[in-house]
PDB file of N, CA and C in Angstrom:
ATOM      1  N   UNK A   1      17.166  -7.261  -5.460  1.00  0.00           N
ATOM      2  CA  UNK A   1      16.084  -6.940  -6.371  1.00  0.00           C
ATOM      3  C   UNK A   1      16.492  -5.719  -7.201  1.00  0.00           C
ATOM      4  N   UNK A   2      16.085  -5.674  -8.399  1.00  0.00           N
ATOM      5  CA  UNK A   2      16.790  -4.564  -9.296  1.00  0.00           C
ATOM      6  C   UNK A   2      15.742  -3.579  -9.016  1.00  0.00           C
ATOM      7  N   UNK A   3      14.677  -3.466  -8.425  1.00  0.00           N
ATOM      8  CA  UNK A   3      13.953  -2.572  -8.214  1.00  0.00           C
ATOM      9  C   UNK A   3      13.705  -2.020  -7.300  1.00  0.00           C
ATOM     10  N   UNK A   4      14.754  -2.013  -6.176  1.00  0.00           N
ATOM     11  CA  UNK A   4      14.979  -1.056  -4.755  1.00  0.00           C
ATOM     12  C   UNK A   4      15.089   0.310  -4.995  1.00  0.00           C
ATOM     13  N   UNK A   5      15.425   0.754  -6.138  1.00  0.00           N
ATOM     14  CA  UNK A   5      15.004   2.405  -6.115  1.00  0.00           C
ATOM     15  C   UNK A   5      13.893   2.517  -6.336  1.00  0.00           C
ATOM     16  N   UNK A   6      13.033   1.565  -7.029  1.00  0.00           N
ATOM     17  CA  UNK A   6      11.877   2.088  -7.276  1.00  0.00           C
ATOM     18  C   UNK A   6      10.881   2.097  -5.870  1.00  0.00           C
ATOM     19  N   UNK A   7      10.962   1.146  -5.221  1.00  0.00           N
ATOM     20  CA  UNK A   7      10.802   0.900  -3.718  1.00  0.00           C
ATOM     21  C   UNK A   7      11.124   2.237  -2.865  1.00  0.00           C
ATOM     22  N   UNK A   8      12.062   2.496  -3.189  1.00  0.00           N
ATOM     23  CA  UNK A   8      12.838   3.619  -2.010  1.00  0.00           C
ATOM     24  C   UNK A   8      11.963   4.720  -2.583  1.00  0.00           C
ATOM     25  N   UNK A   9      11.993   4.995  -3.514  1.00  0.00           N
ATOM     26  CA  UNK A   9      11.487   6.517  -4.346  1.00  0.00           C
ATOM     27  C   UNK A   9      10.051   6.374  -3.745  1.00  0.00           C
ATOM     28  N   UNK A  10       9.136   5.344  -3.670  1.00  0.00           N
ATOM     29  CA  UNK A  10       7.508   5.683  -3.555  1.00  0.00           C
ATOM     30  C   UNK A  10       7.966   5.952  -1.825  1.00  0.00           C
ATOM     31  N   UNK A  11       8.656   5.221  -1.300  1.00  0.00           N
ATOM     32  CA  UNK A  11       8.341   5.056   0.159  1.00  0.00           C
ATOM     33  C   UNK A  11       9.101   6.316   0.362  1.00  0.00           C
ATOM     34  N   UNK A  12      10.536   6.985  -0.290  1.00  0.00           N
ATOM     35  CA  UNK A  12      10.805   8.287   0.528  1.00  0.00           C
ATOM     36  C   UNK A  12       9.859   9.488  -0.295  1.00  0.00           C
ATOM     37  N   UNK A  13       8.909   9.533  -1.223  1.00  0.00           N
ATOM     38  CA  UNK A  13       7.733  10.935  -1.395  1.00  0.00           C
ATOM     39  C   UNK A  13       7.275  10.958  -0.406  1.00  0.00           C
ATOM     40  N   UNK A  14       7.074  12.338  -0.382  1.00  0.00           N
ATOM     41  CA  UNK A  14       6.236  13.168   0.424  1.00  0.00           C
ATOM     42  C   UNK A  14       4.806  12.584  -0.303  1.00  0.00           C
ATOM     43  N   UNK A  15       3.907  11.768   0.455  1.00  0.00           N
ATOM     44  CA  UNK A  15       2.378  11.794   0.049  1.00  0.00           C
ATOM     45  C   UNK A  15       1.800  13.152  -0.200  1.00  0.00           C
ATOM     46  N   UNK A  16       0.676  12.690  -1.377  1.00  0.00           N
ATOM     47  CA  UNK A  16      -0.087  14.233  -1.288  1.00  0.00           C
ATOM     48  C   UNK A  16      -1.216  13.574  -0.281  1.00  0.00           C
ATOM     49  N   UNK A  17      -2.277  14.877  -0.596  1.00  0.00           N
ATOM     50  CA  UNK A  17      -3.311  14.592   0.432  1.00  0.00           C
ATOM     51  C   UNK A  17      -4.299  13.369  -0.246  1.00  0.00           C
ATOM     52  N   UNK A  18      -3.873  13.434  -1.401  1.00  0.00           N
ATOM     53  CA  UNK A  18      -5.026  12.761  -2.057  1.00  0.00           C
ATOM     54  C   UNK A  18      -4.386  11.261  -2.402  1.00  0.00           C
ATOM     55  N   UNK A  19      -3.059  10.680  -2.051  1.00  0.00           N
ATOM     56  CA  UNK A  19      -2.323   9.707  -2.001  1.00  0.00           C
ATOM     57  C   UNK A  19      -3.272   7.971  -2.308  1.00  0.00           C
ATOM     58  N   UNK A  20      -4.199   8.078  -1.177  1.00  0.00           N
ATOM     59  CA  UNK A  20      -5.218   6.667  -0.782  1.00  0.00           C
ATOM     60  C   UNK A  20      -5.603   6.855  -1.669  1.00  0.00           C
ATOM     61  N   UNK A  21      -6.513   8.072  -2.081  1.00  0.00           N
ATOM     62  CA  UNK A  21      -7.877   7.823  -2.868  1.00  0.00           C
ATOM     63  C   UNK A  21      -7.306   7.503  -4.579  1.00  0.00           C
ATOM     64  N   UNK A  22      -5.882   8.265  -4.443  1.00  0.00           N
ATOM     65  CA  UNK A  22      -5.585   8.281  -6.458  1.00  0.00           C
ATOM     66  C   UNK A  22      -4.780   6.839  -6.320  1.00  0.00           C
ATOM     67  N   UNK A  23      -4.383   6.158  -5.438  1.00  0.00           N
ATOM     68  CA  UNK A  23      -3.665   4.741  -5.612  1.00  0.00           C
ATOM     69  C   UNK A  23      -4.633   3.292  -5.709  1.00  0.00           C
ATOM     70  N   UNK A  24      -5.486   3.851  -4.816  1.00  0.00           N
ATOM     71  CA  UNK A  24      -6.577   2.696  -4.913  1.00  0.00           C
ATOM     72  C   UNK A  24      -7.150   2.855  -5.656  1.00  0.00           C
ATOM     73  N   UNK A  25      -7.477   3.821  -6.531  1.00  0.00           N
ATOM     74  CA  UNK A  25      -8.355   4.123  -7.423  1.00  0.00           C
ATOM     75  C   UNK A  25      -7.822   3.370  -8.836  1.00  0.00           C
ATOM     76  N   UNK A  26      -6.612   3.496  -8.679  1.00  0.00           N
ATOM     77  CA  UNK A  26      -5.470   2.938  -9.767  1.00  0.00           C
ATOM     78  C   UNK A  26      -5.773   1.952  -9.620  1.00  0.00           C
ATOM     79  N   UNK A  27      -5.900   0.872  -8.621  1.00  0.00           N
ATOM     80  CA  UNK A  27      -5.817  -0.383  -8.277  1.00  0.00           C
ATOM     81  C   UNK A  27      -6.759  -1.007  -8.812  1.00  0.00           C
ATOM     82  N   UNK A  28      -7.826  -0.625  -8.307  1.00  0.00           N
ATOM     83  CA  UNK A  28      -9.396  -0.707  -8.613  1.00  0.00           C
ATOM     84  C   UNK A  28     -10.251  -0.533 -10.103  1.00  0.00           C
ATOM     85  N   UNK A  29      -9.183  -0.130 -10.610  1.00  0.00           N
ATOM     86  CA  UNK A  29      -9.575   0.121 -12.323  1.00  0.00           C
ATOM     87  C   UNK A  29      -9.175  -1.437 -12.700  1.00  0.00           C
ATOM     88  N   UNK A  30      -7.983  -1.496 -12.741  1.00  0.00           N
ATOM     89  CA  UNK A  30      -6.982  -2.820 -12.705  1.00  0.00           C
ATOM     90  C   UNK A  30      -7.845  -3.877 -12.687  1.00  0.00           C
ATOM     91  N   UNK A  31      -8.250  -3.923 -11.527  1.00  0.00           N
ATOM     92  CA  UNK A  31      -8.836  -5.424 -10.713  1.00  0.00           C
ATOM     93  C   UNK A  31     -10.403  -5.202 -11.876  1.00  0.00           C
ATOM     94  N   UNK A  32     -10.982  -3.857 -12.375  1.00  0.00           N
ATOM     95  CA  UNK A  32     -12.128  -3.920 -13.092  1.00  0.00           C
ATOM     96  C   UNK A  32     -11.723  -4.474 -14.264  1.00  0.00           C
ATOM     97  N   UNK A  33     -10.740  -3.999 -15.167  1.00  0.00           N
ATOM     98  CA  UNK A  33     -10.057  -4.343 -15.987  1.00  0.00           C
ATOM     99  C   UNK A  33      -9.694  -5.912 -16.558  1.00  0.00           C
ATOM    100  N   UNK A  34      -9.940  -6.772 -15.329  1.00  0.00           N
ATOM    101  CA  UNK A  34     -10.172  -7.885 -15.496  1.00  0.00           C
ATOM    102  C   UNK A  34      -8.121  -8.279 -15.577  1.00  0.00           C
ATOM    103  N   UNK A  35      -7.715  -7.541 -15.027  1.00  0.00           N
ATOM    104  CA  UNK A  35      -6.034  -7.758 -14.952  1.00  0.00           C
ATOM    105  C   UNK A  35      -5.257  -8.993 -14.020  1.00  0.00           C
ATOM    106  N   UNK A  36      -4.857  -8.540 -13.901  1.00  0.00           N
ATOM    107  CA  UNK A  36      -3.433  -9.843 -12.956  1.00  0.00           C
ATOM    108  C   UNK A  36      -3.977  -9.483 -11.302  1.00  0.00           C
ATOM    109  N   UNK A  37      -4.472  -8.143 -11.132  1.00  0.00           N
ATOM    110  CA  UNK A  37      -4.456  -7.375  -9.858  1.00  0.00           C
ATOM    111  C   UNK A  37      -5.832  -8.102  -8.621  1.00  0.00           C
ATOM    112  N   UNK A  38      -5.150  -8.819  -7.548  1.00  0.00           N
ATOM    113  CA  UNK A  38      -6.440  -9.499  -7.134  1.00  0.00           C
ATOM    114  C   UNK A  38      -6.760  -8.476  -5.564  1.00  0.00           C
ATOM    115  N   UNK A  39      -5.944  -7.916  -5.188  1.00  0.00           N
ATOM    116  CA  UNK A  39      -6.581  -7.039  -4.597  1.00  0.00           C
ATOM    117  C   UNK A  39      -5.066  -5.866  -4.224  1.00  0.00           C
ATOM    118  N   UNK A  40      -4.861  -5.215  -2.998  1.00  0.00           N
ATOM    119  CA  UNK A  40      -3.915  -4.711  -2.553  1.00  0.00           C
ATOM    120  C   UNK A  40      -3.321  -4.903  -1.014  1.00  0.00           C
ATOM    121  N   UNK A  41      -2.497  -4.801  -0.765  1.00  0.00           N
ATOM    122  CA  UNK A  41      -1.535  -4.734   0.794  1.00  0.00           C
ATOM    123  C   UNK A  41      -0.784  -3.855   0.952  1.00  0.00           C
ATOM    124  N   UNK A  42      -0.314  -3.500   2.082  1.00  0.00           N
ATOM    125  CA  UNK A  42       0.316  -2.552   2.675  1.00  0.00           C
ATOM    126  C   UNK A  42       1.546  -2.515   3.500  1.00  0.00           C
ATOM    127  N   UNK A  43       2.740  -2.335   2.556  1.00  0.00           N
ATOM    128  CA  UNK A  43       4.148  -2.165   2.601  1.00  0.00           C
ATOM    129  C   UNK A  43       3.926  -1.189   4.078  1.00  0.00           C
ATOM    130  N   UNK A  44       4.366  -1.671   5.290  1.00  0.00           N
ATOM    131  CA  UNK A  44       4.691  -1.182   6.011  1.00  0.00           C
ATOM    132  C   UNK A  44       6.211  -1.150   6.457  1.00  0.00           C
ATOM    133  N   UNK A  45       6.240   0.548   7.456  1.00  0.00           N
ATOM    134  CA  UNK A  45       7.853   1.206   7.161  1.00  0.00           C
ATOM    135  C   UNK A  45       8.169  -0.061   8.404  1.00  0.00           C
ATOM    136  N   UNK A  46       9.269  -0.366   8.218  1.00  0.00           N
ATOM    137  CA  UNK A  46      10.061  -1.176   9.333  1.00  0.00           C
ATOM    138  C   UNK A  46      10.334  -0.427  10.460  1.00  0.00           C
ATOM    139  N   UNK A  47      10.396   0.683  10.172  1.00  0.00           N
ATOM    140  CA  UNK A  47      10.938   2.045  11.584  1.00  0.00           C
ATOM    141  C   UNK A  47       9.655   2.922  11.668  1.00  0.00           C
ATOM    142  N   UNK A  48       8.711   2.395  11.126  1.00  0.00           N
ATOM    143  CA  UNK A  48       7.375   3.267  11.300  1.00  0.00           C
ATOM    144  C   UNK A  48       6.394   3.187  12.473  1.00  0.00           C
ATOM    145  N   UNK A  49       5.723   3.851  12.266  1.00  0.00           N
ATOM    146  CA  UNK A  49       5.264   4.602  13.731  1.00  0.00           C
ATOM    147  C   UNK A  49       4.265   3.441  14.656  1.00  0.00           C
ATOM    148  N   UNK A  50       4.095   3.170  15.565  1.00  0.00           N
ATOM    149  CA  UNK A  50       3.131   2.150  16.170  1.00  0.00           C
ATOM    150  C   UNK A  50       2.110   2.070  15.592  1.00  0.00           C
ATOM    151  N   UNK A  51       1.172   2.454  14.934  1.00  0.00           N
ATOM    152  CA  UNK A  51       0.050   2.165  13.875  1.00  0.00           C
ATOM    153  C   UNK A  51       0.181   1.403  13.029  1.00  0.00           C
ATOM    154  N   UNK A  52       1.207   1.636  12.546  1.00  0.00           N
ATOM    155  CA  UNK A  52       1.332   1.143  10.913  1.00  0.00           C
ATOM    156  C   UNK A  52       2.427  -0.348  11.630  1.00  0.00           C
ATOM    157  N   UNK A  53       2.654  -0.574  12.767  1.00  0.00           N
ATOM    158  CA  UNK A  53       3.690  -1.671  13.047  1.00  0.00           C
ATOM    159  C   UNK A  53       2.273  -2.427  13.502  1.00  0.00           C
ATOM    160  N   UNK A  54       1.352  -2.143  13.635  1.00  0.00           N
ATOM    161  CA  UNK A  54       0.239  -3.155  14.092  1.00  0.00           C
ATOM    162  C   UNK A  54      -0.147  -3.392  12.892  1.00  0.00           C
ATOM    163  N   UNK A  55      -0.408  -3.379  11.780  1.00  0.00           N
ATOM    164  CA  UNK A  55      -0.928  -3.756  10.652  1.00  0.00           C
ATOM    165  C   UNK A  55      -0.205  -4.840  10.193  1.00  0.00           C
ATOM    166  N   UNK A  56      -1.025  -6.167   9.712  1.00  0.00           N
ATOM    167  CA  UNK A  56      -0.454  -7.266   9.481  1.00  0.00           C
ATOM    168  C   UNK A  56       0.253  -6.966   7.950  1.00  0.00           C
ATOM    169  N   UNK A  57       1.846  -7.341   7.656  1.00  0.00           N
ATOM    170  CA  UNK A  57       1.883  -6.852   6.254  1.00  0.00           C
ATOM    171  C   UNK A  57       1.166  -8.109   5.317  1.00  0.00           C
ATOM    172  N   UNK A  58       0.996  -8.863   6.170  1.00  0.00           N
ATOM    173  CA  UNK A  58       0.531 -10.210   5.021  1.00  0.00           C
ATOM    174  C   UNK A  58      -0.689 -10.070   4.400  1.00  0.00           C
ATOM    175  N   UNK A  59      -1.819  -9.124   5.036  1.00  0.00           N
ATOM    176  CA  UNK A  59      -3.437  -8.637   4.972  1.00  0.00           C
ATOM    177  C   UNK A  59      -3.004  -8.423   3.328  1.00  0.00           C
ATOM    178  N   UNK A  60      -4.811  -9.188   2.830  1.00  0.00           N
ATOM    179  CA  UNK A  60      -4.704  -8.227   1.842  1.00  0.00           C
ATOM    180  C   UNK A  60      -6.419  -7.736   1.311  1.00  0.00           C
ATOM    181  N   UNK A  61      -6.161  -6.659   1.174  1.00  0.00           N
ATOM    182  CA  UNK A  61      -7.730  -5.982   0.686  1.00  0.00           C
ATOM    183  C   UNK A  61      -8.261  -5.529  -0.052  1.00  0.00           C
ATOM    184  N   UNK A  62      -9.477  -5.954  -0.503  1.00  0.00           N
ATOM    185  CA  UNK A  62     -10.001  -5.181  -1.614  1.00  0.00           C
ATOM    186  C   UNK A  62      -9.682  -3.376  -1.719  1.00  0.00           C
ATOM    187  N   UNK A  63      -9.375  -2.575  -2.576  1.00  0.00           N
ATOM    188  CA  UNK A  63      -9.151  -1.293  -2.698  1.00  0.00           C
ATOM    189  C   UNK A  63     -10.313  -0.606  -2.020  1.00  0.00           C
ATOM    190  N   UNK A  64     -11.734  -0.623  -1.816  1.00  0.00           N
ATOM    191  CA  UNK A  64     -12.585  -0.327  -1.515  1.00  0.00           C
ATOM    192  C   UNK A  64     -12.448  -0.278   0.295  1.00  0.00           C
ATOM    193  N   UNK A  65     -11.854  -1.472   0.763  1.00  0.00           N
ATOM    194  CA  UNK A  65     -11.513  -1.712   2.197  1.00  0.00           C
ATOM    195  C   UNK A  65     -10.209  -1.213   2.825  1.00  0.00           C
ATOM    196  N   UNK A  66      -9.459  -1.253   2.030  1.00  0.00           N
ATOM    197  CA  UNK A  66      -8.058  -1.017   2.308  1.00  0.00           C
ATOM    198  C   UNK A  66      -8.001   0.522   3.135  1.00  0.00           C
ATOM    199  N   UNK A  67      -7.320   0.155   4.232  1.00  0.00           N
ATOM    200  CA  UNK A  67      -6.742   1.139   5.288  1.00  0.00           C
ATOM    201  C   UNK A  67      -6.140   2.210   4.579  1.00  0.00           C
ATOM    202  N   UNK A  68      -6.356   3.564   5.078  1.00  0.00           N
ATOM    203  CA  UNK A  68      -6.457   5.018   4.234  1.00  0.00           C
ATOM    204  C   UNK A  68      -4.800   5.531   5.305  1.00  0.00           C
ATOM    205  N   UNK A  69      -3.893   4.920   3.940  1.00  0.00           N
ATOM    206  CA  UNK A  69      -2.445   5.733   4.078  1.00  0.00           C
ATOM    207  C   UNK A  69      -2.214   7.185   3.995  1.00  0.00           C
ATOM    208  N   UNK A  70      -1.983   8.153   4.744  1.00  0.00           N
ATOM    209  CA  UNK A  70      -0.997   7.835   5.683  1.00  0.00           C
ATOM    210  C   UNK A  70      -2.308   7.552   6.847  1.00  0.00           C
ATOM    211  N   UNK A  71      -1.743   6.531   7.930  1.00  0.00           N
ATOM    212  CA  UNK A  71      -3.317   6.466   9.200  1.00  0.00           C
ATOM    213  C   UNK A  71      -3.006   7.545   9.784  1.00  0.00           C
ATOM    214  N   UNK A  72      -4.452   7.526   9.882  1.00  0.00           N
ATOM    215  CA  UNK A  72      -4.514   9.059  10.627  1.00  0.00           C
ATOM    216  C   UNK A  72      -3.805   8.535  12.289  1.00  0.00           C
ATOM    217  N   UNK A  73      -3.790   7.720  13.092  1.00  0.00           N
ATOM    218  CA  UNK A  73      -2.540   7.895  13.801  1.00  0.00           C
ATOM    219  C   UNK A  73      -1.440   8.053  13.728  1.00  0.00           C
ATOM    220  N   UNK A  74      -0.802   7.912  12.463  1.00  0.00           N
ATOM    221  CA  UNK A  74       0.822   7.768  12.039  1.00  0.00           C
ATOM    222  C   UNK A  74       1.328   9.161  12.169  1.00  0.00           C
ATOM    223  N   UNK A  75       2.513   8.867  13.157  1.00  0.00           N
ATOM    224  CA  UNK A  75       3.097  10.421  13.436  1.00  0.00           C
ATOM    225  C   UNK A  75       3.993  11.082  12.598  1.00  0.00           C
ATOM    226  N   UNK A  76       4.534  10.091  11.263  1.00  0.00           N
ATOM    227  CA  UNK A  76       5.610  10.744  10.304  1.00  0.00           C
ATOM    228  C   UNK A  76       4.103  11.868   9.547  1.00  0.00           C
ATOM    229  N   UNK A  77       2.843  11.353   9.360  1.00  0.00           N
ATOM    230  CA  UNK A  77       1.968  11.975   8.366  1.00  0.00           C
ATOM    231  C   UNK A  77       2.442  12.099   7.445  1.00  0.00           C
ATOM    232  N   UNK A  78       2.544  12.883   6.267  1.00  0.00           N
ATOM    233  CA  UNK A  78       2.819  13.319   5.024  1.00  0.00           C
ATOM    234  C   UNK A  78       4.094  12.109   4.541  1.00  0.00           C
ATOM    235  N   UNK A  79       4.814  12.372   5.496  1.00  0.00           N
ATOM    236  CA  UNK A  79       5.961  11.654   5.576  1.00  0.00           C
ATOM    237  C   UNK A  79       6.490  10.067   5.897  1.00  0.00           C
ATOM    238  N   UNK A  80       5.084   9.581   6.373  1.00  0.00           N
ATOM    239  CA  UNK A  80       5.086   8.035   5.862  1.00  0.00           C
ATOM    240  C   UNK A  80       5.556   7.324   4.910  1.00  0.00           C
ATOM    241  N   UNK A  81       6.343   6.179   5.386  1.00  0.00           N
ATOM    242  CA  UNK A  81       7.098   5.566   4.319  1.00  0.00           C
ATOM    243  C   UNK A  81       5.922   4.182   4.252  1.00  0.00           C
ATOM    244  N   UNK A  82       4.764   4.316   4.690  1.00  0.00           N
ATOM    245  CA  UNK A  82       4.099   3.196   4.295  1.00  0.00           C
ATOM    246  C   UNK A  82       3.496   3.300   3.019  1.00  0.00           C
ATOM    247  N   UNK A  83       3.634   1.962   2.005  1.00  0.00           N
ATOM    248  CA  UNK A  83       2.690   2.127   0.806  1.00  0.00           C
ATOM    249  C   UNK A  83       1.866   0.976   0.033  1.00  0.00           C
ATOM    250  N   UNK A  84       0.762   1.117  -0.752  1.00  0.00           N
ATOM    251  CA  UNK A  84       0.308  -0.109  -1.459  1.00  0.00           C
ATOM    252  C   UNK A  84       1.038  -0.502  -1.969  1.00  0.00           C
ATOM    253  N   UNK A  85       0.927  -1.691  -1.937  1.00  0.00           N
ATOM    254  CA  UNK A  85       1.873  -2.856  -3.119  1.00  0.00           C
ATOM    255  C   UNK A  85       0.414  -3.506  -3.997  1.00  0.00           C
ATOM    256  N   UNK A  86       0.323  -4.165  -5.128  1.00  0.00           N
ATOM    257  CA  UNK A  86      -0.608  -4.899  -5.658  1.00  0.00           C
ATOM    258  C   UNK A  86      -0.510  -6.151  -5.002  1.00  0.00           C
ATOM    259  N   UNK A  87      -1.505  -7.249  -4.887  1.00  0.00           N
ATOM    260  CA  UNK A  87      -1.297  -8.294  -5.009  1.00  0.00           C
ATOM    261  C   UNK A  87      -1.898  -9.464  -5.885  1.00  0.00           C
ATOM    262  N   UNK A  88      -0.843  -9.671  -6.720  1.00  0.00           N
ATOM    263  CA  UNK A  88      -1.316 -10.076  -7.973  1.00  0.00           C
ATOM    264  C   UNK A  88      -2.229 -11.616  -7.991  1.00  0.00           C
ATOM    265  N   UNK A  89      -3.002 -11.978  -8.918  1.00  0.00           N
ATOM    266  CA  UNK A  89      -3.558 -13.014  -8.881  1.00  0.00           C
ATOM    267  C   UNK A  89      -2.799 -14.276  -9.076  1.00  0.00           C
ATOM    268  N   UNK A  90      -1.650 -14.359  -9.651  1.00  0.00           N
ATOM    269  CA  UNK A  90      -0.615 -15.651  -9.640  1.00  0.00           C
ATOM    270  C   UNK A  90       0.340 -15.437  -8.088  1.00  0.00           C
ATOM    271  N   UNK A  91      -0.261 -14.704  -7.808  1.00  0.00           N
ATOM    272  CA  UNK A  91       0.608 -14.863  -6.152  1.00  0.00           C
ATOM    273  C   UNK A  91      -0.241 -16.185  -5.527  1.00  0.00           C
ATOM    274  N   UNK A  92       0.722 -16.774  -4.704  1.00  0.00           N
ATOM    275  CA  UNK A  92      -0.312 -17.944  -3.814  1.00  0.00           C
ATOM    276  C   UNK A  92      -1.090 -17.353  -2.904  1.00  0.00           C
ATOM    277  N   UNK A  93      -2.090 -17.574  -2.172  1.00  0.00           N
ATOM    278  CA  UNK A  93      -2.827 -16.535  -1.167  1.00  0.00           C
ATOM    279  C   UNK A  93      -2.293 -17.484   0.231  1.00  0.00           C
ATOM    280  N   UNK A  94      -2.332 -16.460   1.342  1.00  0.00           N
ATOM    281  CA  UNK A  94      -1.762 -16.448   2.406  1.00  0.00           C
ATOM    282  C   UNK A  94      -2.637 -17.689   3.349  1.00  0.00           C
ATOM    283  N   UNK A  95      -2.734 -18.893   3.648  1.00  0.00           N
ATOM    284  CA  UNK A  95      -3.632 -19.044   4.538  1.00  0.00           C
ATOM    285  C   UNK A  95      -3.606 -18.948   6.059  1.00  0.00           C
TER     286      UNK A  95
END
């Protein structure tokens, strides 16, 4: 994929504190916007912490529902490599 740095770069930042609320918020304009955006999911780290390895990566949730990155169990905190992905409306949905 030609876009593995861009991948690597969100997943190696340092989150701020305000990470959930300014990404979903992004999301959520989108999906108002009447865009491609049918809801969001959650890129979980492959080496990440038992919290975030229980989360199905296939889930996907409205921005309003969506699980508040970094989880407050996750022991990297700040340092979570978990992140939203969109999931667009020409995607097939999971059954």
């Amino acid at each position: 994929m030609s876009f593995n740095w861009l991948k690597d770069f969100h997943q190696d930042m340092v989150k701020g504190s305000n990470y959930a609320e300014k990404t979903l918020a992004a999301y959520r304009l989108g999906m108002r916007a009447k865009g491609s955006i049918r809801g969001v999911r959650i890129e979980v780290d492959g080496e990440g912490c038992p919290a975030s390895r229980s989360l199905d990566p296939d889930a996907e949730f409205s921005p309003d529902d969506a699980p508040h990155l970094p989880l407050p169990e996750c022991s990297k905190g700040l340092h979570c490599r978990c992140v939203y992905r969109p999931v667009m409306s020409y995607e097939p949905r999971e059954e």
